[in-house]
PDB file of N, CA and C in Angstrom:
ATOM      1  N   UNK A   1      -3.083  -7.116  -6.583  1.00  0.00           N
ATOM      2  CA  UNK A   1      -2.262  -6.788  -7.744  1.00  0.00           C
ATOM      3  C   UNK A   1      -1.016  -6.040  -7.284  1.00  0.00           C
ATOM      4  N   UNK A   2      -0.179  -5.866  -8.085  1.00  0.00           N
ATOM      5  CA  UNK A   2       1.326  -5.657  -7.670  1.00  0.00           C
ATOM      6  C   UNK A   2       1.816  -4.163  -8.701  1.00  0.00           C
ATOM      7  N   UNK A   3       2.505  -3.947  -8.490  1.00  0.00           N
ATOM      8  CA  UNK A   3       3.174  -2.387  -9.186  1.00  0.00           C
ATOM      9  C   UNK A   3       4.302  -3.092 -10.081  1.00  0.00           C
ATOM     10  N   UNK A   4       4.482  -2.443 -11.361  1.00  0.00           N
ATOM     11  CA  UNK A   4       5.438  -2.193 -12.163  1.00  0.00           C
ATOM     12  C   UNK A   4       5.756  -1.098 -12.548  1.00  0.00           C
ATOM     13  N   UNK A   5       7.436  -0.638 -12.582  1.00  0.00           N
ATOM     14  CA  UNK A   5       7.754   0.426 -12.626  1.00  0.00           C
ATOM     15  C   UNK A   5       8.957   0.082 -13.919  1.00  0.00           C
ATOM     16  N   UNK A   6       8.687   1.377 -14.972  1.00  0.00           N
ATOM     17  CA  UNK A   6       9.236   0.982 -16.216  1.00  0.00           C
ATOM     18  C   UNK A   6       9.971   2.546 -16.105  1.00  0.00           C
ATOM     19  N   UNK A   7      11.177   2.890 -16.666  1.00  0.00           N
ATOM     20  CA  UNK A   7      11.760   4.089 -16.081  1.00  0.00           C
ATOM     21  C   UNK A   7      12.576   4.151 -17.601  1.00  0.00           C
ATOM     22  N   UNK A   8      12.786   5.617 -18.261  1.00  0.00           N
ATOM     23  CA  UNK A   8      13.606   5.346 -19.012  1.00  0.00           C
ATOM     24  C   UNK A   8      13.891   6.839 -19.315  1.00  0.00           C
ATOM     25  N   UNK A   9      15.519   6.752 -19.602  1.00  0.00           N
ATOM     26  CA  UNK A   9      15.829   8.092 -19.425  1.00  0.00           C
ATOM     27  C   UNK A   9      16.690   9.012 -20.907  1.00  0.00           C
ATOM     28  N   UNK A  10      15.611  10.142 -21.752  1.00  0.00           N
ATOM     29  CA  UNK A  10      16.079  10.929 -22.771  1.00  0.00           C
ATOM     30  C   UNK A  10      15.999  12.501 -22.424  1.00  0.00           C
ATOM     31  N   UNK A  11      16.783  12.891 -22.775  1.00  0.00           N
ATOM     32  CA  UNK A  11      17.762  14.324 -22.719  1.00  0.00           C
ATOM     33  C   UNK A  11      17.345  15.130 -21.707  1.00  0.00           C
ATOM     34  N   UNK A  12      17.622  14.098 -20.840  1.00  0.00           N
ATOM     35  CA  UNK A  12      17.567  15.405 -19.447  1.00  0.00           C
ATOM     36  C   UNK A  12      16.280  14.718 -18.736  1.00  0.00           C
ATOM     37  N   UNK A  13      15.586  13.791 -19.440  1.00  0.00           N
ATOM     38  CA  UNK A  13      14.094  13.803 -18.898  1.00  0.00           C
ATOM     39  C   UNK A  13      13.932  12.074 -18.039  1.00  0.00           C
ATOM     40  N   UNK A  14      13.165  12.369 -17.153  1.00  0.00           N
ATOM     41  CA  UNK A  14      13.170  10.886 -16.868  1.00  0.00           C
ATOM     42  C   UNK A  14      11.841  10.180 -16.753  1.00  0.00           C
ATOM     43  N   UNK A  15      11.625   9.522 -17.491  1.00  0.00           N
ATOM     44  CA  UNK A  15       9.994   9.168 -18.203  1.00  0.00           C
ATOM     45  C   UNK A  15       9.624   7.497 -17.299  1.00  0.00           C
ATOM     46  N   UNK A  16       8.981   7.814 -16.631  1.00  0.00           N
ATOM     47  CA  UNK A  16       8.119   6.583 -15.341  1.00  0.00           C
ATOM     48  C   UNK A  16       7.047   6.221 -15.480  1.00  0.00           C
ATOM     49  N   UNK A  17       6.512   5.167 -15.626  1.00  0.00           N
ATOM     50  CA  UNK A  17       5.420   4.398 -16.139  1.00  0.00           C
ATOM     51  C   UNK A  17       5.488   3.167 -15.177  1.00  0.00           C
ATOM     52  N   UNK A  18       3.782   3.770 -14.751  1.00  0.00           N
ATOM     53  CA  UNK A  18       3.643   2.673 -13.724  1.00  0.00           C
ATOM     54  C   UNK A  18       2.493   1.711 -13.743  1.00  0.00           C
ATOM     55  N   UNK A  19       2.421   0.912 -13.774  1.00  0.00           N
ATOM     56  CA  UNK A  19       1.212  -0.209 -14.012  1.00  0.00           C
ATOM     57  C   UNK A  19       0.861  -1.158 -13.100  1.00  0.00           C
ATOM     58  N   UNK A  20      -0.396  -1.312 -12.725  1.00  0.00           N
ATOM     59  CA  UNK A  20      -0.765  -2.001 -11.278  1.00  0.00           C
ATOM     60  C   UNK A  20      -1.882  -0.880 -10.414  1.00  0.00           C
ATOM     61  N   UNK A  21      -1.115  -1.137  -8.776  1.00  0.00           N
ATOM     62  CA  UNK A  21      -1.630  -0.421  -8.403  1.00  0.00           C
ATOM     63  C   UNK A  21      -0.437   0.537  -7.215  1.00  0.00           C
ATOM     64  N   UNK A  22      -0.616   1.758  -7.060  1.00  0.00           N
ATOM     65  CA  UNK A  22       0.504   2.799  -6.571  1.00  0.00           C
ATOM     66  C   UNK A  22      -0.363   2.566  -4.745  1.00  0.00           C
ATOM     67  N   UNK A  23      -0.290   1.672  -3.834  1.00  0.00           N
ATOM     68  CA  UNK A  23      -0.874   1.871  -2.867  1.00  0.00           C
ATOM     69  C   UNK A  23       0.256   1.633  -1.394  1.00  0.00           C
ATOM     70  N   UNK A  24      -0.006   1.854  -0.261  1.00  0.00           N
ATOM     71  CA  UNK A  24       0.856   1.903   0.728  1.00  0.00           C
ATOM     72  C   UNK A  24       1.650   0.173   0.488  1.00  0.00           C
ATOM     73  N   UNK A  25       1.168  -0.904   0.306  1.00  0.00           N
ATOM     74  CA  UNK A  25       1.813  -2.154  -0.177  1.00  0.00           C
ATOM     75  C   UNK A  25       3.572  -1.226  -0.637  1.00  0.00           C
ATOM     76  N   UNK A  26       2.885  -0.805  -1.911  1.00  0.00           N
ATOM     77  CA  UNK A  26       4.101  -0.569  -2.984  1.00  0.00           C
ATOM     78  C   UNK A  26       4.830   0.864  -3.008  1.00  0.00           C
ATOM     79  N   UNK A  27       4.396   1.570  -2.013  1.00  0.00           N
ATOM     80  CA  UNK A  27       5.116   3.128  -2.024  1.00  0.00           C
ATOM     81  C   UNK A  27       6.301   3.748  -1.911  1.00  0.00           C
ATOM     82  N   UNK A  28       6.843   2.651  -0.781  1.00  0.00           N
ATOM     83  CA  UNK A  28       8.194   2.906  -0.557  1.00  0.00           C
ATOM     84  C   UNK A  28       9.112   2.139  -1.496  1.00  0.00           C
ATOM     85  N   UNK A  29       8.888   1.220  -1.876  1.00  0.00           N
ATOM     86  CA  UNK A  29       9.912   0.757  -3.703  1.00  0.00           C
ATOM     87  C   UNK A  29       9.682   1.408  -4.463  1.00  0.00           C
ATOM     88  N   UNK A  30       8.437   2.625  -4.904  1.00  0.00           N
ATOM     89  CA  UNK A  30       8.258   3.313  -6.188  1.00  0.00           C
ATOM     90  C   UNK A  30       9.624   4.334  -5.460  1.00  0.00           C
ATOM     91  N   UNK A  31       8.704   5.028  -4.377  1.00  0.00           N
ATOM     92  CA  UNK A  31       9.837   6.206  -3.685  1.00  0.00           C
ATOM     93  C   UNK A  31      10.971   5.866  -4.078  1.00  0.00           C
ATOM     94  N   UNK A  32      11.851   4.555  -3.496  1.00  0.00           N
ATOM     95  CA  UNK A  32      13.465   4.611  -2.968  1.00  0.00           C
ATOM     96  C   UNK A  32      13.464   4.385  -5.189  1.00  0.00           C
ATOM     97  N   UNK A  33      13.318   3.831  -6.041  1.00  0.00           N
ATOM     98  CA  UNK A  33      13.514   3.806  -7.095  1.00  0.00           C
ATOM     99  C   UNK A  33      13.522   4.726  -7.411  1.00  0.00           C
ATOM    100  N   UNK A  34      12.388   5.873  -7.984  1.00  0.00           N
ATOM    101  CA  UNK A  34      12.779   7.043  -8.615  1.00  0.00           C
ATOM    102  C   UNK A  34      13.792   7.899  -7.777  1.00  0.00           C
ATOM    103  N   UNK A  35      14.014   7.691  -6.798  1.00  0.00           N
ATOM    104  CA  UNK A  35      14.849   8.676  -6.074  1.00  0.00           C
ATOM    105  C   UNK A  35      16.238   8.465  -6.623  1.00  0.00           C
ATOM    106  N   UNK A  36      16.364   7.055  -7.191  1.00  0.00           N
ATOM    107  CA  UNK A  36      17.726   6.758  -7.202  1.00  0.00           C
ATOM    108  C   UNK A  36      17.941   6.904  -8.580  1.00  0.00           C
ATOM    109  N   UNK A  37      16.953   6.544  -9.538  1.00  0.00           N
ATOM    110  CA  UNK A  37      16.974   6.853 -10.677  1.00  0.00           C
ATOM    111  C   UNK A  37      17.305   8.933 -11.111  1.00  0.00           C
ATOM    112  N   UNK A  38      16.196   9.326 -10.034  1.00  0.00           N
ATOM    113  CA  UNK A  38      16.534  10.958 -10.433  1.00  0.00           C
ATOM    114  C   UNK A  38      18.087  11.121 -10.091  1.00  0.00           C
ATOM    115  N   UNK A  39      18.897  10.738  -9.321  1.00  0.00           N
ATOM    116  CA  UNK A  39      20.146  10.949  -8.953  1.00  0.00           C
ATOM    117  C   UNK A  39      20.898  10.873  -9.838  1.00  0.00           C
ATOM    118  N   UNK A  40      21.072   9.541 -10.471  1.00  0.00           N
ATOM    119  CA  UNK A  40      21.511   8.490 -10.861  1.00  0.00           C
ATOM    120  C   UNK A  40      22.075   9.171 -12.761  1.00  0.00           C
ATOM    121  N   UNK A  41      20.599   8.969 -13.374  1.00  0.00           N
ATOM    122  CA  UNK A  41      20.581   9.955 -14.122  1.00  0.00           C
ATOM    123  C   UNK A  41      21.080  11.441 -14.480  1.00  0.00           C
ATOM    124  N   UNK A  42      20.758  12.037 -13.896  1.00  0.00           N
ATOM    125  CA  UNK A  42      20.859  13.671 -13.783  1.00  0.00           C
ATOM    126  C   UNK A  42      20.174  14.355 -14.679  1.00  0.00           C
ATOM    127  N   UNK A  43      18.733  13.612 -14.249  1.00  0.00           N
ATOM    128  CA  UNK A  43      17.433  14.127 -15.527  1.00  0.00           C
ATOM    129  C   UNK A  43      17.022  15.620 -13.721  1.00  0.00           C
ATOM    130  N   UNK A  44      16.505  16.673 -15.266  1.00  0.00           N
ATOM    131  CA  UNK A  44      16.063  17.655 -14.475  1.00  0.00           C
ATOM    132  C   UNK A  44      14.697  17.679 -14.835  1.00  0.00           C
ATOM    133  N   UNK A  45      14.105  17.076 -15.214  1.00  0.00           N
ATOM    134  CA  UNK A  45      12.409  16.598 -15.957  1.00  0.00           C
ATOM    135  C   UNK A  45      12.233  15.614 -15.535  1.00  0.00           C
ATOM    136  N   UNK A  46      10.559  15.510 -15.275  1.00  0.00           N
ATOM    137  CA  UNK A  46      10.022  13.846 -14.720  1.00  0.00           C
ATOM    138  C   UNK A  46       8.903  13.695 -15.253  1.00  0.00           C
ATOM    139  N   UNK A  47       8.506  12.906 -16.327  1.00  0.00           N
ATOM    140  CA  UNK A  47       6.829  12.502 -16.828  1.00  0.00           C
ATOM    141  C   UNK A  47       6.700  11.140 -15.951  1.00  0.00           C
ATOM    142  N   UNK A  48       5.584  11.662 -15.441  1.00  0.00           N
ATOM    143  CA  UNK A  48       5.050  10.279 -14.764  1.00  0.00           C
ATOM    144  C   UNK A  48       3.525  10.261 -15.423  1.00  0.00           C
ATOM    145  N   UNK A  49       3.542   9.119 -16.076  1.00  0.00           N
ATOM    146  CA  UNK A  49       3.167   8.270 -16.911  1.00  0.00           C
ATOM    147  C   UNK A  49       1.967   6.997 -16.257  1.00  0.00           C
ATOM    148  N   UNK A  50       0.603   7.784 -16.333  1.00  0.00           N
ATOM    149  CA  UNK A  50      -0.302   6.492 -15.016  1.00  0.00           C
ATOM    150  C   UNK A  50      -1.096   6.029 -16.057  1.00  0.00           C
ATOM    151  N   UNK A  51      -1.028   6.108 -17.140  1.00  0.00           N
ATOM    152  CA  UNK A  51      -2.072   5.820 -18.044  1.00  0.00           C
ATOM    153  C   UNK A  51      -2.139   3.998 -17.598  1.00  0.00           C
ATOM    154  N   UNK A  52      -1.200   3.183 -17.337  1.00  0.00           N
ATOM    155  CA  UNK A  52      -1.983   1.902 -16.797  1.00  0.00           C
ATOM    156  C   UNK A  52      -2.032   2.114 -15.151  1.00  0.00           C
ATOM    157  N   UNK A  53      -2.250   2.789 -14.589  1.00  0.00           N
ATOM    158  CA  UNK A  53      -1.941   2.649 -13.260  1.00  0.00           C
ATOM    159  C   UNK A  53      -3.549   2.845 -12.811  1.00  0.00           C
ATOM    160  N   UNK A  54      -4.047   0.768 -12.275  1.00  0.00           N
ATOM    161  CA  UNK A  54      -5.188   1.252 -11.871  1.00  0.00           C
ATOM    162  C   UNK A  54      -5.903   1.874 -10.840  1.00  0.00           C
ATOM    163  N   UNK A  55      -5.143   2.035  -9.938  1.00  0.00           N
ATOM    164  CA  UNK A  55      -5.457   2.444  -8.258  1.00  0.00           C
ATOM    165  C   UNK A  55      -4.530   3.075  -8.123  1.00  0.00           C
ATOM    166  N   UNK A  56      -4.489   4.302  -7.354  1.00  0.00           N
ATOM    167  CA  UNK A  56      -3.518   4.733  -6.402  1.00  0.00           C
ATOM    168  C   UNK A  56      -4.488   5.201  -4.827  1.00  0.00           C
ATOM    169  N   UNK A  57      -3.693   5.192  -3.895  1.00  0.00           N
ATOM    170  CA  UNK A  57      -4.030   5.713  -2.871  1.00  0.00           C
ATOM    171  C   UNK A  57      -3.565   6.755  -2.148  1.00  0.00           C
ATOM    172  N   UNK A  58      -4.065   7.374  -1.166  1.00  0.00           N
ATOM    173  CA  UNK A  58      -3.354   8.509  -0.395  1.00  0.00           C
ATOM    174  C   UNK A  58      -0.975   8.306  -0.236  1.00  0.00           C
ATOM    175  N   UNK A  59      -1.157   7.114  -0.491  1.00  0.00           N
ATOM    176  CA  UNK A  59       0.352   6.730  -0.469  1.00  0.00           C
ATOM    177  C   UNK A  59       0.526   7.525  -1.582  1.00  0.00           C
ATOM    178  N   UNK A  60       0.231   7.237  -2.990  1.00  0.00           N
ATOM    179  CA  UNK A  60       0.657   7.382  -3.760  1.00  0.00           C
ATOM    180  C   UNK A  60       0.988   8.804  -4.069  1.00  0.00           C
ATOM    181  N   UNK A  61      -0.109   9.266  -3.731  1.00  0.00           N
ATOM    182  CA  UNK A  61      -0.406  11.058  -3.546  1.00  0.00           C
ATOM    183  C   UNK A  61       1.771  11.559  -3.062  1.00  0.00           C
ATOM    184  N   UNK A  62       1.713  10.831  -2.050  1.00  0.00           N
ATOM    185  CA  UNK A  62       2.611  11.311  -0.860  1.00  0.00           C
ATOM    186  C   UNK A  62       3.983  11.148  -2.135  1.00  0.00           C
ATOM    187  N   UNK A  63       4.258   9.758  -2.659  1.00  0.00           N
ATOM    188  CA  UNK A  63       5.308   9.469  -3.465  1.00  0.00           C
ATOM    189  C   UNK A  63       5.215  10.764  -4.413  1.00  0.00           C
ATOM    190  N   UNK A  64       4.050  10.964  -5.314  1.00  0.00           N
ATOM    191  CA  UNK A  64       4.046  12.331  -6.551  1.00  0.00           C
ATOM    192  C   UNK A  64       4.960  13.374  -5.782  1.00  0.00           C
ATOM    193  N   UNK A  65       4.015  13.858  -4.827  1.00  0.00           N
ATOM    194  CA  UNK A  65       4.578  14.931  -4.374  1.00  0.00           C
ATOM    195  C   UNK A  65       6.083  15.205  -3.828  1.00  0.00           C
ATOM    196  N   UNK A  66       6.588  13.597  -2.969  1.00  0.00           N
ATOM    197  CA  UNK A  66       7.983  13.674  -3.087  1.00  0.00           C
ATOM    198  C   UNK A  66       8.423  14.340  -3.861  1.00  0.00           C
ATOM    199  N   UNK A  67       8.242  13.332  -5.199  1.00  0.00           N
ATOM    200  CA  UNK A  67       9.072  13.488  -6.427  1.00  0.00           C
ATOM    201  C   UNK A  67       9.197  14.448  -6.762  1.00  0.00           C
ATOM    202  N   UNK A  68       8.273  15.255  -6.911  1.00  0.00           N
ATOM    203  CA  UNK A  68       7.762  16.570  -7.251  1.00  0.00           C
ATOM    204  C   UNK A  68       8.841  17.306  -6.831  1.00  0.00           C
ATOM    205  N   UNK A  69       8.584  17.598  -5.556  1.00  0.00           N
ATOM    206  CA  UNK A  69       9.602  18.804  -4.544  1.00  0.00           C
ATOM    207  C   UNK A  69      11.330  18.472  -5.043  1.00  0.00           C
ATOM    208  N   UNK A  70      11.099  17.088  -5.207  1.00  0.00           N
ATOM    209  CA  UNK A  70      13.158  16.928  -5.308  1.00  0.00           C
ATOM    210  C   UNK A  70      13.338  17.096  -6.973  1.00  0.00           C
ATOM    211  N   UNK A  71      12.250  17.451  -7.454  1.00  0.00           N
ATOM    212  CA  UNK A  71      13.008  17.329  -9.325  1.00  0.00           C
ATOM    213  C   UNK A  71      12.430  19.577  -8.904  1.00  0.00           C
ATOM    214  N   UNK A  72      11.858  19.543  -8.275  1.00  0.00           N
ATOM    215  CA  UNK A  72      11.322  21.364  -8.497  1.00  0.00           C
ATOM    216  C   UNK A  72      12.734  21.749  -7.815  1.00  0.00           C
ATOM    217  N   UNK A  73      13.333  21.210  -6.387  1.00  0.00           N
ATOM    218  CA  UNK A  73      14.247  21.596  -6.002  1.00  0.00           C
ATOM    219  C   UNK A  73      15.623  21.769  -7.159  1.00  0.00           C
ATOM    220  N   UNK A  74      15.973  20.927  -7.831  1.00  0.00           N
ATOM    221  CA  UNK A  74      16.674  21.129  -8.731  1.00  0.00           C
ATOM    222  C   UNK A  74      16.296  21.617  -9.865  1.00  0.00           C
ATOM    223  N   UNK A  75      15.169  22.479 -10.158  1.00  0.00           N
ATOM    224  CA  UNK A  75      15.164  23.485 -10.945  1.00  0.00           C
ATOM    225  C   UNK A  75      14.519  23.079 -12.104  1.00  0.00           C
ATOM    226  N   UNK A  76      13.922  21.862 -12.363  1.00  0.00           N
ATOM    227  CA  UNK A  76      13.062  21.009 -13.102  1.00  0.00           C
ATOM    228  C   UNK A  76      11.610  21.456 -12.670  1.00  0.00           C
ATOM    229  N   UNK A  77      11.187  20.822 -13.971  1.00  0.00           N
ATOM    230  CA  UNK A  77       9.632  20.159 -13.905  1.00  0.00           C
ATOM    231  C   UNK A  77       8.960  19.021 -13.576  1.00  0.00           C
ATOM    232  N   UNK A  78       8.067  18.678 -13.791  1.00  0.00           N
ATOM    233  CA  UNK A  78       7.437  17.457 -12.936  1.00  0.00           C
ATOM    234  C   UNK A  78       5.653  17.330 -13.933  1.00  0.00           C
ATOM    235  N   UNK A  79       5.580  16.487 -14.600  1.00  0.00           N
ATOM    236  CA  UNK A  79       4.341  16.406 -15.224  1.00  0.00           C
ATOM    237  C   UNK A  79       3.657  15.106 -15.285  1.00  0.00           C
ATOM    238  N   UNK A  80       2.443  15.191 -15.517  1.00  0.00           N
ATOM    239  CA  UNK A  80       1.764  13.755 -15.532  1.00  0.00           C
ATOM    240  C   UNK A  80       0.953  13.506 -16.702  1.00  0.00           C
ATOM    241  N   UNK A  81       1.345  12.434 -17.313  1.00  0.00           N
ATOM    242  CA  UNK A  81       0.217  11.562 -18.480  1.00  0.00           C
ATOM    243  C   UNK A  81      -0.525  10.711 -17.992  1.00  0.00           C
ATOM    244  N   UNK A  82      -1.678  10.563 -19.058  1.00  0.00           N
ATOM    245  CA  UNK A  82      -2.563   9.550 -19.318  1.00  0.00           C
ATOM    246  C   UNK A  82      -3.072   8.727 -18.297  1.00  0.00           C
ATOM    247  N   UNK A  83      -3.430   9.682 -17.003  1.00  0.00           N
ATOM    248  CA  UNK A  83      -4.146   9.068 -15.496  1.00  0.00           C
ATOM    249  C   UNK A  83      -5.692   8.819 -16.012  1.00  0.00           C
ATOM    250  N   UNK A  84      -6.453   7.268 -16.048  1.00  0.00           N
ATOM    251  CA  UNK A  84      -7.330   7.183 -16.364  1.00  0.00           C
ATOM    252  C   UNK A  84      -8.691   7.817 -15.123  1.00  0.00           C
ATOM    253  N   UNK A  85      -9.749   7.903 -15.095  1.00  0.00           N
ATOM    254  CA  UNK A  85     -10.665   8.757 -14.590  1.00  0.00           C
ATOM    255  C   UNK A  85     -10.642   8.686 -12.886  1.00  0.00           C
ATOM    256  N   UNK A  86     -10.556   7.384 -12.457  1.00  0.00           N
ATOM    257  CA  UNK A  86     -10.312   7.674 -11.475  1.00  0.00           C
ATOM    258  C   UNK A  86      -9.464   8.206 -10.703  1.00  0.00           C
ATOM    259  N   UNK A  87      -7.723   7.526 -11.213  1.00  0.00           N
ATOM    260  CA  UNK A  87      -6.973   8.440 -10.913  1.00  0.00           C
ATOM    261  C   UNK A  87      -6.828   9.876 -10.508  1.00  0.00           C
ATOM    262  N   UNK A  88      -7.087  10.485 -12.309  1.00  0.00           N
ATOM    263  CA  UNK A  88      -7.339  11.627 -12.343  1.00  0.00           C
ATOM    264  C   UNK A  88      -8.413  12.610 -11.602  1.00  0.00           C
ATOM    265  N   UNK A  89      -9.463  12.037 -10.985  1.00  0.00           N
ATOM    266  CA  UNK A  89      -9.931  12.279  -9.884  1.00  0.00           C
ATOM    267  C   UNK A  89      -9.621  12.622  -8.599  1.00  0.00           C
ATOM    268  N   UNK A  90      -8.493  11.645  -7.997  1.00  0.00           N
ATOM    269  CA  UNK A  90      -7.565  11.946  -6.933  1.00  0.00           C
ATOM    270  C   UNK A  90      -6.868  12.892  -7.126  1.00  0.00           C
ATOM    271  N   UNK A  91      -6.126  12.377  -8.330  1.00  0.00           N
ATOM    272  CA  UNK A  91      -5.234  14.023  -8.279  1.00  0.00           C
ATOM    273  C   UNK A  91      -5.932  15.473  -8.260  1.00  0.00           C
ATOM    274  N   UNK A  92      -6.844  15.258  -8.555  1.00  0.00           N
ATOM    275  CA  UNK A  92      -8.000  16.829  -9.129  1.00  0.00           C
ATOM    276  C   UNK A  92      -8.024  16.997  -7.631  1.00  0.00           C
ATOM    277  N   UNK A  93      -8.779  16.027  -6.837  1.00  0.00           N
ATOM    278  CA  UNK A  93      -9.127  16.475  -5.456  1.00  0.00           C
ATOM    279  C   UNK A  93      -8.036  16.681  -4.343  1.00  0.00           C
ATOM    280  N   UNK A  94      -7.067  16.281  -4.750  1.00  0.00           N
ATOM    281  CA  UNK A  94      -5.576  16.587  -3.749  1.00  0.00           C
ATOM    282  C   UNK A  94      -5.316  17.792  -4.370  1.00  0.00           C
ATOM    283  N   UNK A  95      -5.268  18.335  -5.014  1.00  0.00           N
ATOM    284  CA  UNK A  95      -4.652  19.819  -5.834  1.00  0.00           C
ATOM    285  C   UNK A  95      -3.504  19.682  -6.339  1.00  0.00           C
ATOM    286  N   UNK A  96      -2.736  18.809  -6.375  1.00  0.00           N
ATOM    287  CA  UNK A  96      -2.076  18.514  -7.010  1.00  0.00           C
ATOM    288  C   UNK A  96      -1.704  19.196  -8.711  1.00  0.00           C
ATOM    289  N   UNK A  97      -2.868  19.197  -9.606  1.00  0.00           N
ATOM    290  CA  UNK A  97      -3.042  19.837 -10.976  1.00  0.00           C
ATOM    291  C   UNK A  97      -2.572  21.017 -10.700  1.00  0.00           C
ATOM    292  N   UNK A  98      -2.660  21.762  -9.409  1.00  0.00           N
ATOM    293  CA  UNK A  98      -2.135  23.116  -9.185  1.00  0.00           C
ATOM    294  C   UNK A  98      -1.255  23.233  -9.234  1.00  0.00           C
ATOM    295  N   UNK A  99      -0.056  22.826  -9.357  1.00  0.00           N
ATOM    296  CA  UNK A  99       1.275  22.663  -9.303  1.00  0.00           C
ATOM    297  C   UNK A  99       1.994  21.888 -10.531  1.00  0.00           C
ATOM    298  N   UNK A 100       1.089  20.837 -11.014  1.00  0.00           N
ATOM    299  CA  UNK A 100       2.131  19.853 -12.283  1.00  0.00           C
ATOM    300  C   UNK A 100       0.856  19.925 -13.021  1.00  0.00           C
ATOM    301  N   UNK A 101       1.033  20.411 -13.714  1.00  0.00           N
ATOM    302  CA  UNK A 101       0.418  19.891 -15.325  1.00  0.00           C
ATOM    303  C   UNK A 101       0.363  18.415 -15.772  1.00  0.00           C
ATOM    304  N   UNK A 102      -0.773  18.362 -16.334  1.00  0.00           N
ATOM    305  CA  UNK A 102      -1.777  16.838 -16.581  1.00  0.00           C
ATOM    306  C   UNK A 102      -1.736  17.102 -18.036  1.00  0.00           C
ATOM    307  N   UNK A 103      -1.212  15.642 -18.849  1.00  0.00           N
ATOM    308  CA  UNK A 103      -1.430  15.689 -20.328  1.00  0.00           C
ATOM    309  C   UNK A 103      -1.865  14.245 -20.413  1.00  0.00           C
ATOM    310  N   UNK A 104      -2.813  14.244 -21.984  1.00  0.00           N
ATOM    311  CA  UNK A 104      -3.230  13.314 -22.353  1.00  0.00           C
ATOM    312  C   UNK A 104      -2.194  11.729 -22.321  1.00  0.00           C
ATOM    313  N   UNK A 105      -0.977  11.906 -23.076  1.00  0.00           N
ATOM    314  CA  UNK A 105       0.020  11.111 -23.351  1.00  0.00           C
ATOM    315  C   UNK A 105       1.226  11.824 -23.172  1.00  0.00           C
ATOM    316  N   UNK A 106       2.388  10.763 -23.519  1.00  0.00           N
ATOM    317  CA  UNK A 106       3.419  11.159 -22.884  1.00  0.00           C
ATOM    318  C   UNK A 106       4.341  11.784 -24.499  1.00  0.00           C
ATOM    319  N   UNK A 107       3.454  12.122 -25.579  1.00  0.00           N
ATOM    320  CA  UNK A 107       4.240  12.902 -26.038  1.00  0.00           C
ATOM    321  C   UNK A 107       3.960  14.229 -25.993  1.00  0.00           C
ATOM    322  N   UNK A 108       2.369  14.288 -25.746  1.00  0.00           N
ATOM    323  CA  UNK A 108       2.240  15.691 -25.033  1.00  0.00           C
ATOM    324  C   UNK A 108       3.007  16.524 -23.818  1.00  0.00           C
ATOM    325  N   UNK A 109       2.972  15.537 -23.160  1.00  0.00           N
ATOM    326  CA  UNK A 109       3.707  15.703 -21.860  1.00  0.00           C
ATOM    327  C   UNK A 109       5.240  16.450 -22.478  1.00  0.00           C
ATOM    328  N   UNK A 110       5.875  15.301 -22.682  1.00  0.00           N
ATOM    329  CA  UNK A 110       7.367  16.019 -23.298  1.00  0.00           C
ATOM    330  C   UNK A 110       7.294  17.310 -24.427  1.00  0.00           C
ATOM    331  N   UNK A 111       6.347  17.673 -24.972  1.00  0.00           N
ATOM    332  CA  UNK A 111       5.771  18.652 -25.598  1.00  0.00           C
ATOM    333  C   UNK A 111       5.676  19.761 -24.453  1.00  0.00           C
ATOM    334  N   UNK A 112       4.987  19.252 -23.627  1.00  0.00           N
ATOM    335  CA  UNK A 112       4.808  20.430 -22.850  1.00  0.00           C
ATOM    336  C   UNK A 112       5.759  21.143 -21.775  1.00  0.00           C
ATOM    337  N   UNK A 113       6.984  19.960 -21.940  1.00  0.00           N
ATOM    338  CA  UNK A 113       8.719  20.072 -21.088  1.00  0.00           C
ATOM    339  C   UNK A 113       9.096  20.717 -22.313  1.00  0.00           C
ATOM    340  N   UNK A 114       8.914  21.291 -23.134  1.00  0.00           N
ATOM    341  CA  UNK A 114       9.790  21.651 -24.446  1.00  0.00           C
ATOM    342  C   UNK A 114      11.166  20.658 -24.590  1.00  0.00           C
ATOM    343  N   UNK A 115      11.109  19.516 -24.551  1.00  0.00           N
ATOM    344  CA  UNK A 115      12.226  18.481 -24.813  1.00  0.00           C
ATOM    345  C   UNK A 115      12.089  17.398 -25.863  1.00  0.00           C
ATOM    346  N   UNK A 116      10.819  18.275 -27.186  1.00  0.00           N
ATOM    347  CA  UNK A 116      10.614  17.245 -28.182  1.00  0.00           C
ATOM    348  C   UNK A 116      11.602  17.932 -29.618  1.00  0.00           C
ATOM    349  N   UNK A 117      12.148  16.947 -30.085  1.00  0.00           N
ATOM    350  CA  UNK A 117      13.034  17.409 -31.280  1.00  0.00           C
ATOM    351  C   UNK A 117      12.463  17.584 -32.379  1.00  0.00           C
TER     352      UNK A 117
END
């Protein structure tokens, strides 16, 4: 199976939704995309959005955390929706949750960026 990456960008925030699977195959096109998108944009917020994302692997881990460090470096947040159980498993056991906050959906999520009107 293959990765889709759906990206879309409101007030400041840049909302990523990924569907498939996040594994070394597909890591470096998620990477070089959001990288260019966070630029590109000039969102200081990132919901990443796994609620279809059925697999990820230690790759994927590596891409979050990128992302992570270059939206924290600019003074942003960094949050995650709707990772179904396994997922959310990985992330639990990388520690990851220690650092970005996990919400049900992605209007929680933007709820929890204070960027809902």
């Amino acid at each position: 199976m293959n990765l889709q990456v759906n990206m879309e960008h409101d007030r400041g925030v840049l909302i990523v939704r990924l569907t498939g699977e996040l594994d070394h195959h597909t890591a470096d096109v998620v990477r070089m995309q959001m990288d260019e998108a966070i630029q590109k944009q000039q969102c200081k917020h990132l919901v990443l959005s796994l609620q279809d994302l059925q697999f990820m692997d230690s790759s994927g881990l590596g891409v979050i955390l990128g992302r992570y460090k270059l939206i924290h470096h600019k003074g942003g947040k960094m949050v995650i929706s709707g990772a179904n159980p396994a997922v959310h498993r990985l992330l639990d056991m990388s520690g990851l949750f220690k650092i970005m906050p996990v919400f049900d959906n992605e209007g929680s999520a933007l709820s929890g960026l204070e960027v809902v009107s």
